[in-house]
C-alpha atoms as a PDB file:
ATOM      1  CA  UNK A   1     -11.978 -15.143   1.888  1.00  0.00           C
ATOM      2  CA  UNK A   2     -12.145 -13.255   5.063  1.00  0.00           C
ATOM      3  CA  UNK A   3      -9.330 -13.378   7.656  1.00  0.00           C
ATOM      4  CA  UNK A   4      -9.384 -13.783  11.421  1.00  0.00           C
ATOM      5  CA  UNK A   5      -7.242 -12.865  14.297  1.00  0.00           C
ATOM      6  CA  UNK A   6      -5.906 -15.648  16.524  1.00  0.00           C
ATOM      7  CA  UNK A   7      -4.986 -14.796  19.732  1.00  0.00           C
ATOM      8  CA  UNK A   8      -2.803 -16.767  21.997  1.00  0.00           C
ATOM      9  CA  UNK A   9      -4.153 -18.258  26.081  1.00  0.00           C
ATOM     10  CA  UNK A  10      -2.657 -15.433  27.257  1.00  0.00           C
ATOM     11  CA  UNK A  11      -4.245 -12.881  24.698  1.00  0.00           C
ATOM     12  CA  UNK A  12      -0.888 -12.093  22.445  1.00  0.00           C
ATOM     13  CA  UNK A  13      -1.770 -11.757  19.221  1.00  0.00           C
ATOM     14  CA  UNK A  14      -0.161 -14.905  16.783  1.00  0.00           C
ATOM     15  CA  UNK A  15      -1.275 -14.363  13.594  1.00  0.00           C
ATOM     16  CA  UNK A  16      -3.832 -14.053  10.879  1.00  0.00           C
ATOM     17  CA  UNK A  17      -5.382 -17.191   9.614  1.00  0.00           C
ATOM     18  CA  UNK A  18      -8.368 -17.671   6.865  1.00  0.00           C
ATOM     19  CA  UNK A  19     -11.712 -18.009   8.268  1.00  0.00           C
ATOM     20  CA  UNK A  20     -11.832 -21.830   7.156  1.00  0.00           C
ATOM     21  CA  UNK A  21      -8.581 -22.296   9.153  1.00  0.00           C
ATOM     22  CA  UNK A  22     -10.381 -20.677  12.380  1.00  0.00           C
ATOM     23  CA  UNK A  23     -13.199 -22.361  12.017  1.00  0.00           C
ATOM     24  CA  UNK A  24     -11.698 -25.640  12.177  1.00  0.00           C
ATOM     25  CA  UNK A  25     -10.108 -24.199  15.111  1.00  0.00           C
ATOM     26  CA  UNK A  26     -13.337 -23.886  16.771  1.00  0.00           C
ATOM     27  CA  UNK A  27     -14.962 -26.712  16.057  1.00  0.00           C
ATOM     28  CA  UNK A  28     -11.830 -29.148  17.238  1.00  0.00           C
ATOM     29  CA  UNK A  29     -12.522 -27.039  20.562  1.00  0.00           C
ATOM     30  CA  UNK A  30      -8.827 -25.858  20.557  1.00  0.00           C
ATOM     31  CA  UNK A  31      -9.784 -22.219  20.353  1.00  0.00           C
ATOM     32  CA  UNK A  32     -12.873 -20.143  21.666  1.00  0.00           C
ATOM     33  CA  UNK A  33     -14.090 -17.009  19.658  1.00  0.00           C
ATOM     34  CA  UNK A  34     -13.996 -14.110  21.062  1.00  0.00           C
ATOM     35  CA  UNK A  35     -15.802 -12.010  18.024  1.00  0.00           C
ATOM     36  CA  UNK A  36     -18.105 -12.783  15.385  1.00  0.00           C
ATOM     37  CA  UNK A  37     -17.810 -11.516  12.209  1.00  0.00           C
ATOM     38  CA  UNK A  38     -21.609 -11.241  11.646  1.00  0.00           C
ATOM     39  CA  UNK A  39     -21.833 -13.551   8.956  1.00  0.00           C
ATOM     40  CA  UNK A  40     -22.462 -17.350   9.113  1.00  0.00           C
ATOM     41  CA  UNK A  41     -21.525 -20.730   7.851  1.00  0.00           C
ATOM     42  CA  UNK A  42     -24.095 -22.774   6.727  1.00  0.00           C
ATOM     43  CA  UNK A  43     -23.400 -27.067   6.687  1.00  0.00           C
ATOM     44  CA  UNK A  44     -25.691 -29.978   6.136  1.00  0.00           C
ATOM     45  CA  UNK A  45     -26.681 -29.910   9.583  1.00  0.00           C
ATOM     46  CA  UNK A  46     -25.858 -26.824  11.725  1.00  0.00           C
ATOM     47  CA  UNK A  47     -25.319 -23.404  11.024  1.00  0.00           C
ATOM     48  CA  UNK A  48     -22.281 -21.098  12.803  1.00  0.00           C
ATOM     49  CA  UNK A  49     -21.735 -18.097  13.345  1.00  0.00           C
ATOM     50  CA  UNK A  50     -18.251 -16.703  11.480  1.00  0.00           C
ATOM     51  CA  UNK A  51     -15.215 -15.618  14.065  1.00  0.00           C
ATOM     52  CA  UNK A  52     -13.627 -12.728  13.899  1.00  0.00           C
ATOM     53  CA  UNK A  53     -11.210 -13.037  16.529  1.00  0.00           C
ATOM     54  CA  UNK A  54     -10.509 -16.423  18.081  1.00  0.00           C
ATOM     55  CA  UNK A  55      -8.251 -16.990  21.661  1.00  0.00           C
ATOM     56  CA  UNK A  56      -6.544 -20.085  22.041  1.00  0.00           C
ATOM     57  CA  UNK A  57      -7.387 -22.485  25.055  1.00  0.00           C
ATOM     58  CA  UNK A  58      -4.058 -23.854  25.336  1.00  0.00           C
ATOM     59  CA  UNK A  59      -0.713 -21.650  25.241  1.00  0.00           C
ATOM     60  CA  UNK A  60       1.217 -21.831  22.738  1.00  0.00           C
ATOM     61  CA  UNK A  61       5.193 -21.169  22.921  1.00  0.00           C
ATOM     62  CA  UNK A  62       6.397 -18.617  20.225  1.00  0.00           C
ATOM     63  CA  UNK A  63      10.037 -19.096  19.797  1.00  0.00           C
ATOM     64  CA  UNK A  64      11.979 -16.298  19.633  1.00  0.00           C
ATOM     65  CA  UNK A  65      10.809 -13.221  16.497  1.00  0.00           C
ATOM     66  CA  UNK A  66      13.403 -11.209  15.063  1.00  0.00           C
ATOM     67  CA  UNK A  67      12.331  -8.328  13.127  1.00  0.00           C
ATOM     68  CA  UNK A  68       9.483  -8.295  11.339  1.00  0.00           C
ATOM     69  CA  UNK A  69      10.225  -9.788   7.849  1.00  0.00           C
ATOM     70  CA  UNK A  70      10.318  -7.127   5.141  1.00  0.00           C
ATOM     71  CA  UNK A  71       7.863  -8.006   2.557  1.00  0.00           C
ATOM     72  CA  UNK A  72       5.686  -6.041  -0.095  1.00  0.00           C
ATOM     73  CA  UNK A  73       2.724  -6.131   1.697  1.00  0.00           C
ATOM     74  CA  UNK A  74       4.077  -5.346   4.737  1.00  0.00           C
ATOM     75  CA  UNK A  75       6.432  -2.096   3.640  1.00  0.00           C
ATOM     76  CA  UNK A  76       2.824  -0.569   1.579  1.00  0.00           C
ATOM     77  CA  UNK A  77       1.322  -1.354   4.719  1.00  0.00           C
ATOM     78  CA  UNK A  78       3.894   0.788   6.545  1.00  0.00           C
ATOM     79  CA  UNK A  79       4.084   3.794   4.025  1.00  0.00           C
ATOM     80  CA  UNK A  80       0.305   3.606   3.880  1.00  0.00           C
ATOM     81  CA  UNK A  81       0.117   2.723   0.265  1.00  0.00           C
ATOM     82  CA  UNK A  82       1.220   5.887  -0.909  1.00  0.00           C
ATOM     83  CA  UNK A  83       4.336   7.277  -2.714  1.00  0.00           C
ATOM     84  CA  UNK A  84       6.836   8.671  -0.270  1.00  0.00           C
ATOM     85  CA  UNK A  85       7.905  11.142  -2.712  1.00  0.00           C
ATOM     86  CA  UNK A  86       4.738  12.437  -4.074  1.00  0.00           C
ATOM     87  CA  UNK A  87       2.268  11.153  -1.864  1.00  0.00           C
ATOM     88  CA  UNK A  88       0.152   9.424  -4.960  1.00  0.00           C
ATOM     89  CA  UNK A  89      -1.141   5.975  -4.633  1.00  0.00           C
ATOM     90  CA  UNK A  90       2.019   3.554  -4.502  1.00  0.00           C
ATOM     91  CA  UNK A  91       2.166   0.797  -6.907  1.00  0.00           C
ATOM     92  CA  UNK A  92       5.652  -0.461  -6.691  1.00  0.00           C
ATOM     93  CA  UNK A  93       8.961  -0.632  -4.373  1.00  0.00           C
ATOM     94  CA  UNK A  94      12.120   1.951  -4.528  1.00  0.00           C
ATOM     95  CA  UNK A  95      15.433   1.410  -3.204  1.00  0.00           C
ATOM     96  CA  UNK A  96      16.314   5.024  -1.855  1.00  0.00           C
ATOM     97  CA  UNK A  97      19.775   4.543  -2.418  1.00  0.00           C
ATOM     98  CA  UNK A  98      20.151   2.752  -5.393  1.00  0.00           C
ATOM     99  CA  UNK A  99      21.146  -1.052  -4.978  1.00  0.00           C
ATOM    100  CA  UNK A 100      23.213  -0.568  -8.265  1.00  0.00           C
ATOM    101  CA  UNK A 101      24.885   2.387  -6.077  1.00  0.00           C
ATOM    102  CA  UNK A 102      25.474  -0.006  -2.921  1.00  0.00           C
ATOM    103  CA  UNK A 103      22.395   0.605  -1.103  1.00  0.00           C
ATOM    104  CA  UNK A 104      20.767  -2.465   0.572  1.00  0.00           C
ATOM    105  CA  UNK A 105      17.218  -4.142   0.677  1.00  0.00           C
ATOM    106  CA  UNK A 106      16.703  -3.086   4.047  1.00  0.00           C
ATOM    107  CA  UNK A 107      13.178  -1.624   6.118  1.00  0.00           C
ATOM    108  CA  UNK A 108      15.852   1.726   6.396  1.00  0.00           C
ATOM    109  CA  UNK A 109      16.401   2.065   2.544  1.00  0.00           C
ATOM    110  CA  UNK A 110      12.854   0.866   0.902  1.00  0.00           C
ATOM    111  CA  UNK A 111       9.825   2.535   0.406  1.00  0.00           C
ATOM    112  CA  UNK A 112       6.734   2.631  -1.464  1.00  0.00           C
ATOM    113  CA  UNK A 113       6.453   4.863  -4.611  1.00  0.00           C
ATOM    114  CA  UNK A 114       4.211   5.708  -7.412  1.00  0.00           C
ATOM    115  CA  UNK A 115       4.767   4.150 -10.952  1.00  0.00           C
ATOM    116  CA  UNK A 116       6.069   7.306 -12.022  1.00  0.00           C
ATOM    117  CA  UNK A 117       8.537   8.230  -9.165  1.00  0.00           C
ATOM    118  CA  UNK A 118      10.271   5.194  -9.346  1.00  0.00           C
ATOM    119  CA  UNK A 119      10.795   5.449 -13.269  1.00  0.00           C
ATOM    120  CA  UNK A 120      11.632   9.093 -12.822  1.00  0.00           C
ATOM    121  CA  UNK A 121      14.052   8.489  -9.916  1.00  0.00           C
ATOM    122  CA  UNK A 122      15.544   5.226 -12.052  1.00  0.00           C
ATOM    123  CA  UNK A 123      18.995   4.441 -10.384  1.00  0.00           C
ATOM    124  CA  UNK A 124      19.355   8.275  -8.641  1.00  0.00           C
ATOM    125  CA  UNK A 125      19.984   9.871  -5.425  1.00  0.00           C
ATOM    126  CA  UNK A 126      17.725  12.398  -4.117  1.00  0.00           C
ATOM    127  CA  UNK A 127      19.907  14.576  -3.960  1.00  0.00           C
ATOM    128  CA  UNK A 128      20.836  14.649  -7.860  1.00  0.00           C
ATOM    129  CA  UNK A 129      17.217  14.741  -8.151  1.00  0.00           C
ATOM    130  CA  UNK A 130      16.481  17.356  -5.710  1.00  0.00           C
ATOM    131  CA  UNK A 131      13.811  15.048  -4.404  1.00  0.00           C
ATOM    132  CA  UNK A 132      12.720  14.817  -0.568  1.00  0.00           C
ATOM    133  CA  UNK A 133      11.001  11.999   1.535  1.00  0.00           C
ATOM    134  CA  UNK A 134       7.615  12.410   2.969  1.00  0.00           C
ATOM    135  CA  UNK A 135       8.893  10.579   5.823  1.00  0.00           C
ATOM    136  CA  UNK A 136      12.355   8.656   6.850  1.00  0.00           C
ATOM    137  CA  UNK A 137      11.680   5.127   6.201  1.00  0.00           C
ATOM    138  CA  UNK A 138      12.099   3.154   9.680  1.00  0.00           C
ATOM    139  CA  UNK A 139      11.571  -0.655  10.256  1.00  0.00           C
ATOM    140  CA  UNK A 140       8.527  -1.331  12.479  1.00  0.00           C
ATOM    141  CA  UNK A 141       8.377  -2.570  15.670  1.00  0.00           C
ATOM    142  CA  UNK A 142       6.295  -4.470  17.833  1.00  0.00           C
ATOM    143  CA  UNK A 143       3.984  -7.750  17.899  1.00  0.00           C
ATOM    144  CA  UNK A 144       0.872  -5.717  15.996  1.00  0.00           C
ATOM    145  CA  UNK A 145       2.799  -5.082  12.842  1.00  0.00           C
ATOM    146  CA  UNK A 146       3.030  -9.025  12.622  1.00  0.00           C
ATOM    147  CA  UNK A 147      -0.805  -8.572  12.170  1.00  0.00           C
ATOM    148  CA  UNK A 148      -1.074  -5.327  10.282  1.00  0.00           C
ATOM    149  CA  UNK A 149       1.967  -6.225   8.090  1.00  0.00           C
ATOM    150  CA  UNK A 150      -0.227  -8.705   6.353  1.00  0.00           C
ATOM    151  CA  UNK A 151      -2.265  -6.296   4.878  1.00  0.00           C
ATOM    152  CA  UNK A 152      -5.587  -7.391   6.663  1.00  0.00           C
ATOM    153  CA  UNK A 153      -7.501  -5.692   9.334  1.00  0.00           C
ATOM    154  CA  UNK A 154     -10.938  -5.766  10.686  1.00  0.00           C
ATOM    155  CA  UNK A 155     -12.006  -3.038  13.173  1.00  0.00           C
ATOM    156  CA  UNK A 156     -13.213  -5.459  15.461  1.00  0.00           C
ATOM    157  CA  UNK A 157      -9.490  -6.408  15.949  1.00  0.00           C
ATOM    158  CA  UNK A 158      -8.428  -2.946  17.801  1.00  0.00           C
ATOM    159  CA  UNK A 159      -8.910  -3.657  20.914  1.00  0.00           C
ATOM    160  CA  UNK A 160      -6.945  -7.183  21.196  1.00  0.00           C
ATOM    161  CA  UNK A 161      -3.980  -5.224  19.095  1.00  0.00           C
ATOM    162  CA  UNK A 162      -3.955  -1.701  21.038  1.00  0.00           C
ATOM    163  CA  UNK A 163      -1.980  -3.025  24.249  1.00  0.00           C
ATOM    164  CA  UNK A 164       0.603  -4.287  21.735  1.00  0.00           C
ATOM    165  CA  UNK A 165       1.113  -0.543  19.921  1.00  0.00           C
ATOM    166  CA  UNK A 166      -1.777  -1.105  17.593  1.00  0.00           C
ATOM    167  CA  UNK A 167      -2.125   2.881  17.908  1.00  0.00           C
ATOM    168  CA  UNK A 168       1.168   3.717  17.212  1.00  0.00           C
ATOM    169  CA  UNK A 169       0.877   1.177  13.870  1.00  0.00           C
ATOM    170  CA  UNK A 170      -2.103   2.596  12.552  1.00  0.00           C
ATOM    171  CA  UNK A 171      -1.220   6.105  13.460  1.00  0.00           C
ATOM    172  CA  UNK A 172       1.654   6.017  11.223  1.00  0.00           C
ATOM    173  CA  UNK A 173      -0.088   4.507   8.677  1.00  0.00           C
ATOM    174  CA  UNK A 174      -3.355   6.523   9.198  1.00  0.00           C
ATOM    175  CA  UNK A 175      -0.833   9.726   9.116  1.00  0.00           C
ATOM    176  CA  UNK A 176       0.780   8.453   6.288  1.00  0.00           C
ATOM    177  CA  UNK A 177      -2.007   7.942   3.922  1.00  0.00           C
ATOM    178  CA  UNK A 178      -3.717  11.655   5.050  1.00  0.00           C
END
């Protein structure tokens, strides 16, 4: 099911929500959409056009975010789904210091790897391995990873994420994956 961007009064981007979700939104004339998605829902009685990006009329109060949560989705998302070793497409997670070796599960210390990376690098350093990093892993910043960590985006989203380093995001990830 397609995803859509929800914006808050003041334009801040909240979250991604299903398309059902947004379109309820909508309807109960609590949000307005700002993009359609060019495709339509069809009911008994009426027929709408699909959202793509949808701005809240009343704003909401976001309590305070912390850093944005590390999760699988989000960390491919930020190593461009490709190995940071090899630069192959990244199926699973690697601890670059070993957590059997006292490393932690932190945005600093994980990246994405290949299948065979991570079974070659088992519970290694680099350094025994003589192994390098593409890139040194960093946690992201900002509100747009909140949106780009969950693994959806829509072109038509750009412009409502770019004043909240969008370009920065997707340049990493763009530069990444090249």
């Amino acid at each position: 099911m397609p995803h859509v961007l929800v914006l808050n009064a003041s334009y801040e981007p909240l979250g991604v929500v299903p398309l059902r979700r947004a379109l309820v939104l909508v309807l109960e004339n609590k949000a307005v959409c700002l993009e359609e998605s060019g495709a339509f829902m069809h009911s008994a009685t009426r027929v709408v056009a699909a959202p793509s990006v949808v701005r809240l009329k009343r704003f909401v109060r976001v309590p305070y975010r912390g850093p944005v949560p590390l999760t699988r989705r989000a960390l491919f998302a930020r190593d461009g789904g490709r190995c940071m070793y090899c630069g192959g497409v990244a199926t699973s997670v690697d601890h670059v210091i070993p957590r059997s070796r006292g490393g932690q599960h932190v945005w600093d210390n994980v990246v994405a790897a290949c299948r065979r990376c991570n079974h070659v690098k088992a519970d290694r350093h680099l350094l025994e391995l003589g192994w390098r990093l593409r890139h040194q892993p960093a946690p992201p910043s900002g509100l747009a990873w909140r949106i780009i960590g969950t693994g959806h985006r829509d072109p038509r989203w750009l412009p409502y994420l770019q004043p909240f380093g969008a370009d920065d995001a997707l340049a990493r990830i763009d530069g990444i994956s090249a």
